[in-house]
N, C-alpha and C. Protein backbone atom coordinates (compact mmCIF):
# COMPACT_ATOMS: atom_id res chain seq x y z
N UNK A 1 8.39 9.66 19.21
CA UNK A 1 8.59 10.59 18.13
C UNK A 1 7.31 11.38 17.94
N UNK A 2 7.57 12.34 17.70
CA UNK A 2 6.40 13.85 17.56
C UNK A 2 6.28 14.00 16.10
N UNK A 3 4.73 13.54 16.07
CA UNK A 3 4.39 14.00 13.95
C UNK A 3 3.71 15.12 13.85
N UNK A 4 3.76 16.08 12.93
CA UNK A 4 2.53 16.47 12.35
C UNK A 4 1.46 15.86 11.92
N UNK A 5 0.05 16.34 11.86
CA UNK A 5 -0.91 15.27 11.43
C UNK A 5 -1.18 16.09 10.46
N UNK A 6 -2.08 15.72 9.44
CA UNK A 6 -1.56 13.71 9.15
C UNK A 6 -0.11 14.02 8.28
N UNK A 7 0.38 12.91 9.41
CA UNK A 7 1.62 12.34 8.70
C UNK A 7 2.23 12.33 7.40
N UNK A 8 2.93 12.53 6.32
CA UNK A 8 2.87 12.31 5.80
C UNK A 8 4.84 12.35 5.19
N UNK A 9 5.45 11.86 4.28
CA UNK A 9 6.97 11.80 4.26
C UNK A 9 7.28 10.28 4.30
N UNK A 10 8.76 10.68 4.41
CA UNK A 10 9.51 9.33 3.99
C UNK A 10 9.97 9.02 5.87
N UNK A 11 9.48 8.00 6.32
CA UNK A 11 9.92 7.13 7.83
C UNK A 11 10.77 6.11 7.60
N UNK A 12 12.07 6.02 8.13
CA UNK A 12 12.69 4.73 7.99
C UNK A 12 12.56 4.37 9.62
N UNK A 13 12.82 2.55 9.62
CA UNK A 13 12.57 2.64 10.65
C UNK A 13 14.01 1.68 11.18
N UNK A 14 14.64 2.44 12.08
CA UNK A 14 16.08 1.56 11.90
C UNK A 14 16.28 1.36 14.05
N UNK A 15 16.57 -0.11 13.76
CA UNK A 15 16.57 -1.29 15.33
C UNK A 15 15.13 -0.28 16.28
N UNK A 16 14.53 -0.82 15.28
CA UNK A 16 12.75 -0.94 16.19
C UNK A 16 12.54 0.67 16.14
N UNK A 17 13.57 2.14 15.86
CA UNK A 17 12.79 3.55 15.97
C UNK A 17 12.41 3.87 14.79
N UNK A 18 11.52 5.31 15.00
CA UNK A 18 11.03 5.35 13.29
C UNK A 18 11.92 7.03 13.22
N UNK A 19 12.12 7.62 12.02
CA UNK A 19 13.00 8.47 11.97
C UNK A 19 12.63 9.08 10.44
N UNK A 20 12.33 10.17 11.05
CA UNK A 20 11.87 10.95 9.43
C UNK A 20 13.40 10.92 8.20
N UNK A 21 13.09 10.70 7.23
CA UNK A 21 14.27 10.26 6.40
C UNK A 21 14.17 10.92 4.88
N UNK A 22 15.11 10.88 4.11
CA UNK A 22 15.49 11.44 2.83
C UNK A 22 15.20 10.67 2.07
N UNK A 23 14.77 10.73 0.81
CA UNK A 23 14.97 9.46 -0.18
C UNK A 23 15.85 8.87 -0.21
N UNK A 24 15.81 7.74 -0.94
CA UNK A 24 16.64 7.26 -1.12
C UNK A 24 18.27 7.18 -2.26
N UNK A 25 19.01 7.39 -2.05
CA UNK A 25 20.60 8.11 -3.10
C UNK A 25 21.29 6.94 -2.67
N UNK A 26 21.87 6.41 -3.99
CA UNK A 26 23.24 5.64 -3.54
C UNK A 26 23.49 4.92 -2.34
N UNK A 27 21.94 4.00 -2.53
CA UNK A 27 22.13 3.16 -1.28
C UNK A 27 22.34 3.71 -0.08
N UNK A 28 21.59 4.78 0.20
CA UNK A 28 21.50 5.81 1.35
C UNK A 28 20.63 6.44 1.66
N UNK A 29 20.20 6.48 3.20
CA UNK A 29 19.39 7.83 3.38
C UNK A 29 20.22 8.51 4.37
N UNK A 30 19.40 9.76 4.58
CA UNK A 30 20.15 10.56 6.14
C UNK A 30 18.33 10.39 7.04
N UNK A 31 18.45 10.35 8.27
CA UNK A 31 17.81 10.05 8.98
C UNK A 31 18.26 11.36 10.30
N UNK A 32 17.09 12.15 10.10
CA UNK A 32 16.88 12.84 11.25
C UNK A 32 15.82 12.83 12.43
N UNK A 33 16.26 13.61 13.88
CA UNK A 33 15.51 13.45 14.47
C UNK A 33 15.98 15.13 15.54
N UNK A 34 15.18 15.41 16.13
CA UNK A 34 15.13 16.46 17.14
C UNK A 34 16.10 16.40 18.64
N UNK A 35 15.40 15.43 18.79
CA UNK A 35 16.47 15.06 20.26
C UNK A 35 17.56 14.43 20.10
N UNK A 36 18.47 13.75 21.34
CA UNK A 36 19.60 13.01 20.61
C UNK A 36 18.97 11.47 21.13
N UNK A 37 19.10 10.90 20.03
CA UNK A 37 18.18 9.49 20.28
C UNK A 37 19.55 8.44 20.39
N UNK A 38 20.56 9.15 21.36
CA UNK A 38 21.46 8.16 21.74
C UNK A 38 21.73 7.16 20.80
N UNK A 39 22.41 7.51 19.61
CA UNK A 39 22.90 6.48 19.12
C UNK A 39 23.95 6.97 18.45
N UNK A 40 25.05 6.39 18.38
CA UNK A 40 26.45 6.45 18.05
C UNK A 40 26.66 7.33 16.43
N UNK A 41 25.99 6.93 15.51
CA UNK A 41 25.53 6.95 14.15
C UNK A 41 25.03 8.16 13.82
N UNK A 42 24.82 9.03 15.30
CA UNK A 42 24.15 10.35 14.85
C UNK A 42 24.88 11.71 15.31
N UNK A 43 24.94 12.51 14.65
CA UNK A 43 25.35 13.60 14.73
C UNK A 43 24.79 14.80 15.05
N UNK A 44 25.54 15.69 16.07
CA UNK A 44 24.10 16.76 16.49
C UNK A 44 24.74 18.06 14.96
N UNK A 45 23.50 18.46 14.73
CA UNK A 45 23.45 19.57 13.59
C UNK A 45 22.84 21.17 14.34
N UNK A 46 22.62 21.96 13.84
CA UNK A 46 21.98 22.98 14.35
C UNK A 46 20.64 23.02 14.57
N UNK A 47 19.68 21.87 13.77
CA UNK A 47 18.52 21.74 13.73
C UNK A 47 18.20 20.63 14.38
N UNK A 48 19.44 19.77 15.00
CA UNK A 48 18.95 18.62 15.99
C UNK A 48 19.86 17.67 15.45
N UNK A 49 19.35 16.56 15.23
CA UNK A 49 20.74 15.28 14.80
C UNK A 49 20.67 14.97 13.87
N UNK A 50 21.64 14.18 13.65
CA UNK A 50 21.37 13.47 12.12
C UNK A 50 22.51 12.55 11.64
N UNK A 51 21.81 11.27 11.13
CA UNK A 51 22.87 9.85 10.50
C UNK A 51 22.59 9.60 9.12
N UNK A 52 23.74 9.21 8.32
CA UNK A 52 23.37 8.85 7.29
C UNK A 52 23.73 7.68 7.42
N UNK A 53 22.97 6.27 6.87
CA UNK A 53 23.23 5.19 6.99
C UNK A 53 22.98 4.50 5.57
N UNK A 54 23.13 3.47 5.48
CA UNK A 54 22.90 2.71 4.24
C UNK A 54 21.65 2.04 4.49
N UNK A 55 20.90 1.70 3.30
CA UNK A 55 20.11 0.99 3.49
C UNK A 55 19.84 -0.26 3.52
N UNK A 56 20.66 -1.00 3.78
CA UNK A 56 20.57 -2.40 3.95
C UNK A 56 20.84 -2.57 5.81
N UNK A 57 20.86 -1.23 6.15
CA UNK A 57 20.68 -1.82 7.78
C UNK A 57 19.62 -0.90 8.54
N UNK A 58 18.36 -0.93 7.20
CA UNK A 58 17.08 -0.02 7.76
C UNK A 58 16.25 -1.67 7.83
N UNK A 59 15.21 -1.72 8.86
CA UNK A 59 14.39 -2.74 9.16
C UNK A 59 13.31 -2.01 7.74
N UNK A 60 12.98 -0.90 7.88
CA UNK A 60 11.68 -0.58 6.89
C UNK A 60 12.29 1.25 6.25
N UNK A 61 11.96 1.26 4.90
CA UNK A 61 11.83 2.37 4.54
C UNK A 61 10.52 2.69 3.82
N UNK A 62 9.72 3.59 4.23
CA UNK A 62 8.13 3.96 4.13
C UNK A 62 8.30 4.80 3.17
N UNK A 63 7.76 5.19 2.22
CA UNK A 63 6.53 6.39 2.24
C UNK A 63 4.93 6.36 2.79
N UNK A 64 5.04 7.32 3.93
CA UNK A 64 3.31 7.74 4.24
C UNK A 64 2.88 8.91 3.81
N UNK A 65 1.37 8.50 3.38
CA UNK A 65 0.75 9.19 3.34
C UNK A 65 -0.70 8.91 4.53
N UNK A 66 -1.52 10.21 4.19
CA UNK A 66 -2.73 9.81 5.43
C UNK A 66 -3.90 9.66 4.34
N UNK A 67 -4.69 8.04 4.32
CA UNK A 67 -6.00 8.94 3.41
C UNK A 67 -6.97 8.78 4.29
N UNK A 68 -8.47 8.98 3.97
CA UNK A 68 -9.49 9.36 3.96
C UNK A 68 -10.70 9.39 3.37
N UNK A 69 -12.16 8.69 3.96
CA UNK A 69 -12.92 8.87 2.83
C UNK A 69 -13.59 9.96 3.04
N UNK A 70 -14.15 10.56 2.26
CA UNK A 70 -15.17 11.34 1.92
C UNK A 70 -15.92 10.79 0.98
N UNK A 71 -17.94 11.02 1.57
CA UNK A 71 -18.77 10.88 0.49
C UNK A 71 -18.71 9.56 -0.05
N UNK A 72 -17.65 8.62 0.63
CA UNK A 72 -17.64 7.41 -0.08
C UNK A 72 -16.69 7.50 -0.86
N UNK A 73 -15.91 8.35 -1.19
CA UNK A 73 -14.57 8.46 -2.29
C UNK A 73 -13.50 8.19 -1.61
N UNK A 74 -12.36 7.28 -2.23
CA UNK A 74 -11.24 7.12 -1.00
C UNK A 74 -10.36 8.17 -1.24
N UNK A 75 -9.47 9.24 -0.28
CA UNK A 75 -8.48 10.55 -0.97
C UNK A 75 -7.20 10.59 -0.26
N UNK A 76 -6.94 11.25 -0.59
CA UNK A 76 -5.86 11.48 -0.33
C UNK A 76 -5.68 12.69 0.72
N UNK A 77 -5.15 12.93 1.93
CA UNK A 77 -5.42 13.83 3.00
C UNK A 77 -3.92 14.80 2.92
N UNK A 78 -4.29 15.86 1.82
CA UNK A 78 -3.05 16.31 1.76
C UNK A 78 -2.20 17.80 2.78
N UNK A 79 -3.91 17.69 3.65
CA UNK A 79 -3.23 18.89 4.56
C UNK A 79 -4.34 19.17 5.53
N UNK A 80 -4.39 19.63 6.44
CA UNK A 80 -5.67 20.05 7.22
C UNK A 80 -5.08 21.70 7.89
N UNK A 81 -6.21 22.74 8.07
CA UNK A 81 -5.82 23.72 7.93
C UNK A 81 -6.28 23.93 10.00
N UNK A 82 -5.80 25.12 10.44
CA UNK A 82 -6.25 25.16 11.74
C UNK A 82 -7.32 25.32 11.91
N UNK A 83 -8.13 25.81 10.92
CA UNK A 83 -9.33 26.14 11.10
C UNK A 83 -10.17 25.33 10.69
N UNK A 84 -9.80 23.59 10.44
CA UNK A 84 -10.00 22.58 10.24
C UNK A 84 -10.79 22.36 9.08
N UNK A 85 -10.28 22.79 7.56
CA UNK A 85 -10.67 22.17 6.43
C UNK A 85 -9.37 21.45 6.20
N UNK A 86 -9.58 20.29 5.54
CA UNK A 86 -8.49 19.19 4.94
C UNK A 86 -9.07 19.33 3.52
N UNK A 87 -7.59 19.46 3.27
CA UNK A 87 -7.15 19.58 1.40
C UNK A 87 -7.07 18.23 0.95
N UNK A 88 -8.23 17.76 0.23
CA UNK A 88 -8.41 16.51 -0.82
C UNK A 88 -7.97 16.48 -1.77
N UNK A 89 -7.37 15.06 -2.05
CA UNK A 89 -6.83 14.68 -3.60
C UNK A 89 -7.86 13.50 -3.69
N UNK A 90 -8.61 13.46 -5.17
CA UNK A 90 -9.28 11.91 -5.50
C UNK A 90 -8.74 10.74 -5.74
N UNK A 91 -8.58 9.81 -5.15
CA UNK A 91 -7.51 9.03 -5.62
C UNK A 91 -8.94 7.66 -5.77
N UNK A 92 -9.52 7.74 -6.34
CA UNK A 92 -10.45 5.91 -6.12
C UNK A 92 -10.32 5.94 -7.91
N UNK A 93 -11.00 4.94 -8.50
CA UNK A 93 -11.07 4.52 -9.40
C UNK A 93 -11.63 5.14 -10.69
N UNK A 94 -12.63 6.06 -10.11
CA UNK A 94 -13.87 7.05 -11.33
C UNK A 94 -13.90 8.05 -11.09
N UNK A 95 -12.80 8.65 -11.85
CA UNK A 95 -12.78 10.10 -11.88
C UNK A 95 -13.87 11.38 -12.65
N UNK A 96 -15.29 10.01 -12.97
CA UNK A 96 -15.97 10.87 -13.23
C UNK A 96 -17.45 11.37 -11.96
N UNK A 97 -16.66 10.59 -10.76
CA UNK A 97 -17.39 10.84 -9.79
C UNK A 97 -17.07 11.85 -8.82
N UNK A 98 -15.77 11.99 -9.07
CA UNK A 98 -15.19 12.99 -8.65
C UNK A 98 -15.88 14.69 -8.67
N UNK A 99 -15.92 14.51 -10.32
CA UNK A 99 -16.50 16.00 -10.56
C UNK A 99 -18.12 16.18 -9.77
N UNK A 100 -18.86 15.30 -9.60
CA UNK A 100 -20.53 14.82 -9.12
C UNK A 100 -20.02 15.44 -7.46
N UNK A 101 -19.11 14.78 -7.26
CA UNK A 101 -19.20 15.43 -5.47
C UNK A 101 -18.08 16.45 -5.01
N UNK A 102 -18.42 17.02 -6.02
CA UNK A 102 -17.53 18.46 -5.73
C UNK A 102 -15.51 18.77 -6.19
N UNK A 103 -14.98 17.64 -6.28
CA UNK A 103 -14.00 17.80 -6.62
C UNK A 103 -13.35 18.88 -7.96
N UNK A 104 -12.65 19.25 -8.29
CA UNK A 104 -11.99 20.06 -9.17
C UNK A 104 -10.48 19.70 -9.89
N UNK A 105 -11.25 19.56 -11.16
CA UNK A 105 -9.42 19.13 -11.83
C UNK A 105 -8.62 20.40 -11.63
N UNK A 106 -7.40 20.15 -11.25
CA UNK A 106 -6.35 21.08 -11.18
C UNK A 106 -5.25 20.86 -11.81
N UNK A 107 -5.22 19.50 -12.65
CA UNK A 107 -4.12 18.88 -13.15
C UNK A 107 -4.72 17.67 -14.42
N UNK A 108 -4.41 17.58 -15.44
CA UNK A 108 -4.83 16.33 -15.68
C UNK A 108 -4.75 15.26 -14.85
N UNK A 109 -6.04 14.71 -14.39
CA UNK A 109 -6.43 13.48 -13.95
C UNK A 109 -5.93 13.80 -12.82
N UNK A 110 -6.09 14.76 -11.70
CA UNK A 110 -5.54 14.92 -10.48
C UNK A 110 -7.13 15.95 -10.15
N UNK A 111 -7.98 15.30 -9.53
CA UNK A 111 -8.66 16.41 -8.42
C UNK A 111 -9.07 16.42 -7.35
N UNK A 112 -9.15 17.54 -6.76
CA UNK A 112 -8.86 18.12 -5.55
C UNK A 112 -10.33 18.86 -4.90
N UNK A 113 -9.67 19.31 -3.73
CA UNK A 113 -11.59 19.65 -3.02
C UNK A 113 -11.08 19.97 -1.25
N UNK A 114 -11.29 21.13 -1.09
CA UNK A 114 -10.88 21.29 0.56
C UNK A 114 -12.59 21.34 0.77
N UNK A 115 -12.61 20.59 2.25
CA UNK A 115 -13.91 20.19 3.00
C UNK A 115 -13.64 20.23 4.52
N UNK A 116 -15.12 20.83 5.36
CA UNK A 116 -14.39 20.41 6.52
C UNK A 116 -13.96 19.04 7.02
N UNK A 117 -13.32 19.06 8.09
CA UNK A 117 -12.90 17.57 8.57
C UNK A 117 -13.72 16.92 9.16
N UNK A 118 -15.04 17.65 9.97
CA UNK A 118 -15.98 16.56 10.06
C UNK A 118 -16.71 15.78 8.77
N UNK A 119 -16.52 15.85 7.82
CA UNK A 119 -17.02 15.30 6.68
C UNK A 119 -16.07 14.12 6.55
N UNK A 120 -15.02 13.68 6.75
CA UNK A 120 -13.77 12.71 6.55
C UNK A 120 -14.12 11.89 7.56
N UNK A 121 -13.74 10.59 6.93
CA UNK A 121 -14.63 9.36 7.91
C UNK A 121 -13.21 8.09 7.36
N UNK A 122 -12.82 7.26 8.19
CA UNK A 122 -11.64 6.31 8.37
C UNK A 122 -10.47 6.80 7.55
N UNK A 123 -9.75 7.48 8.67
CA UNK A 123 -8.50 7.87 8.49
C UNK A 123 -7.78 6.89 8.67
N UNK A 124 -6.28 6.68 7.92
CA UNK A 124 -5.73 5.68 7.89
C UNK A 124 -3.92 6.15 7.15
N UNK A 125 -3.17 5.59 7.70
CA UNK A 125 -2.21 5.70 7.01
C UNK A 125 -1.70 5.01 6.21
N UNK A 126 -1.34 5.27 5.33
CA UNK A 126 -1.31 3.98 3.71
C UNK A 126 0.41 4.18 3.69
N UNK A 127 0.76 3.14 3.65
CA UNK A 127 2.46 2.72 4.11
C UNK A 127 3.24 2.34 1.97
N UNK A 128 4.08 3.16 1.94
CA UNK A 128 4.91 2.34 0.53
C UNK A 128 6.16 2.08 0.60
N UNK A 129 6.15 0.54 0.75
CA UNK A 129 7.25 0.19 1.13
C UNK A 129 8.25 -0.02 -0.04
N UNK A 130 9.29 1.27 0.00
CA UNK A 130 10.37 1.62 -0.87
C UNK A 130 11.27 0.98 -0.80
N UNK A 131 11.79 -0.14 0.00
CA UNK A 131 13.05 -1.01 0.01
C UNK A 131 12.18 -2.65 -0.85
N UNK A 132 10.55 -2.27 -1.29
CA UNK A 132 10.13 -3.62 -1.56
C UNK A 132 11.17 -4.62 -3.15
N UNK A 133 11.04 -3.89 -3.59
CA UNK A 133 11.45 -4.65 -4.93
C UNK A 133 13.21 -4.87 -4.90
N UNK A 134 13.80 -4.37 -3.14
CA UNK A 134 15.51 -4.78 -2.93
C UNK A 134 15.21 -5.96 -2.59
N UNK A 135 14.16 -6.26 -1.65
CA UNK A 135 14.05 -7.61 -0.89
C UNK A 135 13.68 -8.24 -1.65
N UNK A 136 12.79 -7.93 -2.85
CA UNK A 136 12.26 -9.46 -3.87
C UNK A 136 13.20 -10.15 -4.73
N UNK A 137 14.27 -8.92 -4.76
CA UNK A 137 15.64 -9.50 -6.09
C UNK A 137 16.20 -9.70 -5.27
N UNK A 138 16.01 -9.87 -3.46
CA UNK A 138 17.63 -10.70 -2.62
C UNK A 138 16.74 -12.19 -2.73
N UNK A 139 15.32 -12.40 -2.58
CA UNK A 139 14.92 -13.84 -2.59
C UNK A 139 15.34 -14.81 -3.16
């Protein structure tokens, strides 16, 4: 499977593939993909294929995001441009450190800061696993 970097969206991952996906509705997602990934469940569309399945026969449903530190701040990597600045969100604990290394409120309690990308040091993808609290009430 072919991502944009950094990654970021809802991945389900259904019998071992991963498959960019919809939220979740009524015990459902739709699960698309580009090619036809040979499987019975999928349908070709004009924009490539597509299944809607239930979610109790997804192995994993994600949200990713990509973060990043900068400066020692952990963020949020909300875009990188071609001309290689990446669009920061602050996401660590002291948002009054934020403003000290350049960040900018744009929102209550949300700030932000485009930098180049050589400044960004352990990239990582931070996984939220959205089917967690189905599996703790089947225990």
């Amino acid at each position: 499977m072919t991502y944009q970097r950094p990654r970021t969206g809802i991945i389900a991952l259904l019998d071992g593939r991963e498959y960019p996906a919809t939220s979740p509705e009524r015990g459902e997602v739709t699960l698309t993909a580009l090619v036809d990934p040979v499987d019975p469940r999928f349908t070709q569309t004009p924009t490539g294929w597509q299944a809607v399945v239930a979610l109790d026969s997804l192995d994993r449903l994600d949200e990713v995001t990509t973060r990043a530190d900068h400066l020692g701040h952990e963020c949020l990597v909300v875009g990188i441009s071609p001309e290689g600045s990446a669009g920061l969100y602050y996401v660590g604990p002291d948002k009054s450190k934020a403003s000290t290394d350049g960040f900018v409120q744009i929102d209550p309690g949300t700030w932000a800061k485009n930098t180049p990308i050589a400044t960004l040091t352990n990239f990582r993808e931070h996984h939220t696993d959205l089917l967690f609290a189905t599996w703790l009430h089947q225990s």
